[in-house]
N, C-alpha and C. Protein backbone atom coordinates (compact mmCIF):
# COMPACT_ATOMS: atom_id res chain seq x y z
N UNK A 1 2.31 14.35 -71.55
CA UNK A 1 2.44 15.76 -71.26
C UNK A 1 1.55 16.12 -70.06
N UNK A 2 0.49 15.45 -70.07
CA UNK A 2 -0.53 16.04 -68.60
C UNK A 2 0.03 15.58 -67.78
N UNK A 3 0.77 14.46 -67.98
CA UNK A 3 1.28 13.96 -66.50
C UNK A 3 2.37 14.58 -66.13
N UNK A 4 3.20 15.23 -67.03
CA UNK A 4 4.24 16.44 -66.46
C UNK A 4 4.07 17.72 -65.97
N UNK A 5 2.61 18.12 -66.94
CA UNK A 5 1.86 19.67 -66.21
C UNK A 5 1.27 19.38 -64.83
N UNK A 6 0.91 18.09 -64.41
CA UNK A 6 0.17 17.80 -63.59
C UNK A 6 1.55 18.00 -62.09
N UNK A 7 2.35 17.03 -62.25
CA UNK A 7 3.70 17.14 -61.42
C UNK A 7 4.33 19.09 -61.64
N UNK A 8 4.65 19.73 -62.64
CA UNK A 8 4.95 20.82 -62.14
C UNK A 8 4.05 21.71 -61.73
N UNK A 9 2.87 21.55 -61.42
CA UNK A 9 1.82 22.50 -60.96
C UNK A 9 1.39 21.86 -59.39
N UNK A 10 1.56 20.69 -59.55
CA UNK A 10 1.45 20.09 -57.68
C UNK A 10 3.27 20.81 -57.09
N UNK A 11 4.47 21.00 -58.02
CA UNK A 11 5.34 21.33 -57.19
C UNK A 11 5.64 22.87 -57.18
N UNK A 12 4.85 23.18 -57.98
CA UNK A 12 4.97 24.89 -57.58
C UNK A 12 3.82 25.31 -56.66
N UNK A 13 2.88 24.28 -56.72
CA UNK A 13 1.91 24.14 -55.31
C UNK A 13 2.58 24.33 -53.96
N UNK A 14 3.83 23.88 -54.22
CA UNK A 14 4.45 23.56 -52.42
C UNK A 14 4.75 22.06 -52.64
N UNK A 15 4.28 21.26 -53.32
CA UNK A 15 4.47 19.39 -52.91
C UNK A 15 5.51 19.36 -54.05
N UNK A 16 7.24 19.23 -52.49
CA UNK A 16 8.53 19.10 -53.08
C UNK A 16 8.09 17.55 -54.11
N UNK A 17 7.74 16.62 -53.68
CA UNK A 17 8.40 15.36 -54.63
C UNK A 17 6.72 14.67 -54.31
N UNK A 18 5.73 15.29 -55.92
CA UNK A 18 4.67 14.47 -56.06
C UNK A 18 4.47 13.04 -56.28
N UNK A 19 3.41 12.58 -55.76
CA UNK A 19 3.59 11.18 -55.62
C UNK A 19 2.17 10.73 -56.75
N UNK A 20 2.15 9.26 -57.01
CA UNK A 20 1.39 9.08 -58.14
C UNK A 20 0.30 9.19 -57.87
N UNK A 21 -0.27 9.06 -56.41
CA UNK A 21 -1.41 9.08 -56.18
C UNK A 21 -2.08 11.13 -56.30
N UNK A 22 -1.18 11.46 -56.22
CA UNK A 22 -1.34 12.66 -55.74
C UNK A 22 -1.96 12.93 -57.15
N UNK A 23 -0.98 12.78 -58.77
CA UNK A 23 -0.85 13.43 -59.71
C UNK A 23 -2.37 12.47 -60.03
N UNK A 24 -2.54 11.36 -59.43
CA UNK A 24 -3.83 11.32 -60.01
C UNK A 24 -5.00 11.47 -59.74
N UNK A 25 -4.99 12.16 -58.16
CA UNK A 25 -6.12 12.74 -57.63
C UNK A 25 -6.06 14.22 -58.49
N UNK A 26 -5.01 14.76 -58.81
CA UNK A 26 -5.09 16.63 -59.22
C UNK A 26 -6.01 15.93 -60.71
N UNK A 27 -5.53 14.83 -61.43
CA UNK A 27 -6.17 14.65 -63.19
C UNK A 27 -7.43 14.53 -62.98
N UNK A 28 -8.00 13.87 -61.65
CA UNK A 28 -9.01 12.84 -61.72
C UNK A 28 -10.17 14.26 -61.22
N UNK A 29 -9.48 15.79 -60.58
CA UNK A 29 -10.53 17.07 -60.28
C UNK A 29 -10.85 17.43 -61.92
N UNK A 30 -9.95 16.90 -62.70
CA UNK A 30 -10.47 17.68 -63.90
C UNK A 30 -10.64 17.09 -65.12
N UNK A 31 -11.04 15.96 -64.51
CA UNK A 31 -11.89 14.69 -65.62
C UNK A 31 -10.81 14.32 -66.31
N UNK A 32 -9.33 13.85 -65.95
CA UNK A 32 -8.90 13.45 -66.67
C UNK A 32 -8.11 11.88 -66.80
N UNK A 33 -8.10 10.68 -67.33
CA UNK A 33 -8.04 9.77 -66.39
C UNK A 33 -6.13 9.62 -67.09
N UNK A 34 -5.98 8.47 -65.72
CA UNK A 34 -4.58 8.59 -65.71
C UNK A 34 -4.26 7.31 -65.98
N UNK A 35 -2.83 6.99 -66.80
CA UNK A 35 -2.58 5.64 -66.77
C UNK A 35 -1.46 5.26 -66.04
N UNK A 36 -1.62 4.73 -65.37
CA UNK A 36 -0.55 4.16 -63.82
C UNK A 36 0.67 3.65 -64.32
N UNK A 37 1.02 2.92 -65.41
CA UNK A 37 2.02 2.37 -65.72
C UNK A 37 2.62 3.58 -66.38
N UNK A 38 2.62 4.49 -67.36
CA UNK A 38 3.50 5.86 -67.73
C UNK A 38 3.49 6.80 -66.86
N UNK A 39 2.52 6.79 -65.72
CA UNK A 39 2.52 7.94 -64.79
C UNK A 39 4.25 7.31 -63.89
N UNK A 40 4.09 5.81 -63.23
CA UNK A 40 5.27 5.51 -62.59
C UNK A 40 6.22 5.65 -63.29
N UNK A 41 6.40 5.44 -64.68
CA UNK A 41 7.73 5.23 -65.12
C UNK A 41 8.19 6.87 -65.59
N UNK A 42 7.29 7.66 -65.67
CA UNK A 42 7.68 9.29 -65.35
C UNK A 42 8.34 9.73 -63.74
N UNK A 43 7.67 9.28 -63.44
CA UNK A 43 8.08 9.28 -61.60
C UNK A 43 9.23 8.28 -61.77
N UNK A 44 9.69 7.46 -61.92
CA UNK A 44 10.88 6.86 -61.91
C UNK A 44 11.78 7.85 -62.30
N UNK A 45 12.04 8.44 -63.63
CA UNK A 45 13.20 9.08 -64.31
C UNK A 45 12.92 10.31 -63.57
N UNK A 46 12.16 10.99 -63.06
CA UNK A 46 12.26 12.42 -62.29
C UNK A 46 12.62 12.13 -61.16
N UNK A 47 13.06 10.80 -60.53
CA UNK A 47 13.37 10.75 -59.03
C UNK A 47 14.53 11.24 -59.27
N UNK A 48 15.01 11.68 -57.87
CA UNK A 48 16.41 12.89 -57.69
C UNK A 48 16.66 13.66 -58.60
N UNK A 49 15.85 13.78 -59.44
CA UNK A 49 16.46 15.36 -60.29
C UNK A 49 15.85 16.44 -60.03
N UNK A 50 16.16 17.40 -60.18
CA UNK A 50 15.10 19.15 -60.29
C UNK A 50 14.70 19.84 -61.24
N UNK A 51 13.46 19.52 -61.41
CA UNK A 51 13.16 20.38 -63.03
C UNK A 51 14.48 21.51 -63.70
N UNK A 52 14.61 22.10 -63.07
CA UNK A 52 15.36 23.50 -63.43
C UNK A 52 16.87 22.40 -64.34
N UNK A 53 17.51 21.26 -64.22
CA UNK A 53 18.19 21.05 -64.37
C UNK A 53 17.62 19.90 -65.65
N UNK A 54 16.50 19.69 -65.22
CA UNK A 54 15.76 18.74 -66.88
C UNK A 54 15.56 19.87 -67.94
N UNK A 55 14.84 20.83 -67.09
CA UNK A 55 14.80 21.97 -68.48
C UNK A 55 16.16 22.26 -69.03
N UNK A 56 17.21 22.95 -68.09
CA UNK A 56 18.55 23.02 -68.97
C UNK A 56 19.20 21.96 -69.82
N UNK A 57 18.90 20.58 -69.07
CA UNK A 57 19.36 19.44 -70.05
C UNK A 57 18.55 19.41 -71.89
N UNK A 58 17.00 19.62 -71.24
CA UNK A 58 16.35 19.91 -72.75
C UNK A 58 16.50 20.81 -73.54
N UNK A 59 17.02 21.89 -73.18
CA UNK A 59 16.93 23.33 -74.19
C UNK A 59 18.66 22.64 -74.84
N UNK A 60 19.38 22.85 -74.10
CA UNK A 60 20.68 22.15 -74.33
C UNK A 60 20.65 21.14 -75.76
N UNK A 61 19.50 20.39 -75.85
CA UNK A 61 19.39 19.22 -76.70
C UNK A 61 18.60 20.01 -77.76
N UNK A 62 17.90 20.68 -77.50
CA UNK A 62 17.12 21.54 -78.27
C UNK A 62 17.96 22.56 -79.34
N UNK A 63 19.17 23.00 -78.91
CA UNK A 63 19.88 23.89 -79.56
C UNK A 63 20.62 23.06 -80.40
N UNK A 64 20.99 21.89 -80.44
CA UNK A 64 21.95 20.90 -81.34
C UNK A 64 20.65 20.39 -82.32
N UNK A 65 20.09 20.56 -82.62
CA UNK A 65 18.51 20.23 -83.53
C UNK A 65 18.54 21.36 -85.01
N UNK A 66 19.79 21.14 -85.80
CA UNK A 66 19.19 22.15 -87.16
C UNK A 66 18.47 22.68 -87.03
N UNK A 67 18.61 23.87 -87.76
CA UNK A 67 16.75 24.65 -88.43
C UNK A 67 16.79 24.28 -89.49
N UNK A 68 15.63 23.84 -90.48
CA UNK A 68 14.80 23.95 -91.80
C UNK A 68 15.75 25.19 -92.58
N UNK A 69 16.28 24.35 -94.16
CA UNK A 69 16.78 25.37 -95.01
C UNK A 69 16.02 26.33 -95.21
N UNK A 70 16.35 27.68 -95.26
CA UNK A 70 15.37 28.61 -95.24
C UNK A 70 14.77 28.65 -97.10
N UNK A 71 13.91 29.01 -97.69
CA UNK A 71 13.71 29.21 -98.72
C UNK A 71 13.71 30.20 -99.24
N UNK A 72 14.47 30.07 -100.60
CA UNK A 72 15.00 31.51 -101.10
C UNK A 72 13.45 32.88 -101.48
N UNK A 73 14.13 33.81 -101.25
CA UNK A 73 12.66 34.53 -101.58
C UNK A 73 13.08 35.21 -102.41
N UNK A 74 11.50 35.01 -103.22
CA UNK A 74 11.98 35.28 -104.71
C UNK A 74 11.39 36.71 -104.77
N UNK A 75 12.22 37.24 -105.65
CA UNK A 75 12.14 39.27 -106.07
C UNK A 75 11.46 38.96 -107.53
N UNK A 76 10.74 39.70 -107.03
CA UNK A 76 9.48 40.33 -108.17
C UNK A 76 10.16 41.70 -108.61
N UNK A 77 10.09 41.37 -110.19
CA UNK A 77 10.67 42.47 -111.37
C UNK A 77 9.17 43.47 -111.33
N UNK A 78 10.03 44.74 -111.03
CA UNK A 78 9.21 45.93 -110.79
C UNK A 78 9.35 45.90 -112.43
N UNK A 79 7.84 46.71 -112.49
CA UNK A 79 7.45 46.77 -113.69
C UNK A 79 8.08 48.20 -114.27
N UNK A 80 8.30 48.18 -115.37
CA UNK A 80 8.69 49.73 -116.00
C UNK A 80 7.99 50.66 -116.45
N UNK A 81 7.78 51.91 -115.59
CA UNK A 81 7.09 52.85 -115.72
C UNK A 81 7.37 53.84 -116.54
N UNK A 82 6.38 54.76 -116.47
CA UNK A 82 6.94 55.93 -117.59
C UNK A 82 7.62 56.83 -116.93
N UNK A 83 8.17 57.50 -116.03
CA UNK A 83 9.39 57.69 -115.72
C UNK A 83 10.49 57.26 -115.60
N UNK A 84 10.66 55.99 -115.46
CA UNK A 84 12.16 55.93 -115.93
C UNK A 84 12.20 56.03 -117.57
N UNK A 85 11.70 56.40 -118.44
CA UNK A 85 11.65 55.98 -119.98
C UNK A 85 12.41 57.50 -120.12
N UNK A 86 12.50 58.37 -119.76
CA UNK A 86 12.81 59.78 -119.64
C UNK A 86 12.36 60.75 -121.28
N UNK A 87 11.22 60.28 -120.95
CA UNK A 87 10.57 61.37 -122.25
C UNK A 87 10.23 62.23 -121.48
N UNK A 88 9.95 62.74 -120.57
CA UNK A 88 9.86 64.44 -120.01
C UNK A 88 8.61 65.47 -121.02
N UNK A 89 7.54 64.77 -120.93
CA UNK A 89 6.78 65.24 -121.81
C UNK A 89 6.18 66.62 -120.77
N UNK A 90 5.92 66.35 -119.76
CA UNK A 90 5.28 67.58 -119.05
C UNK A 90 6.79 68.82 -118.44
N UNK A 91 7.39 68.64 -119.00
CA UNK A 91 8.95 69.64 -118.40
C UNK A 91 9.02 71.05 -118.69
């Protein structure tokens, strides 16, 4: 995940197509270290695509994902008061 915040924050920077060195000079300002072999193979699968079209591909995949059966909610028996009993003692 840092290595994807890291790439969309160098390209809303202005830098069209970040490079590995780049994403690991931005980790390395904020103590964070990087591992070269998942950083390239992220940079592999984002070559020629455009975020805007990975996000639509993910939400897309996201909507075919069930929701959790909802659980029934259970009704609590109101207790019986002395008005409904209709003794009308004060009338």
């Amino acid at each position: 995940m840092r290595y994807i915040a890291a790439y969309l924050l160098l390209q809303t920077g202005g830098k069209a197509n970040p490079t590995a060195a780049d994403i690991t000079s931005l980790l390395d300002t904020v103590g964070i270290e990087s591992d070269s072999e998942r950083l390239s193979k992220l940079l592999s699968e984002l070559e020629g695509k455009s975020i805007a079209d990975l996000i639509a591909e993910g939400s897309s995949k996201l909507s075919s994902v069930t929701e959790a059966p909802k659980e029934e909610e259970k009704k609590e028996e109101k207790e019986e008061s002395d008005e409904d009993m209709g003794f009308g003692l004060f009338d």
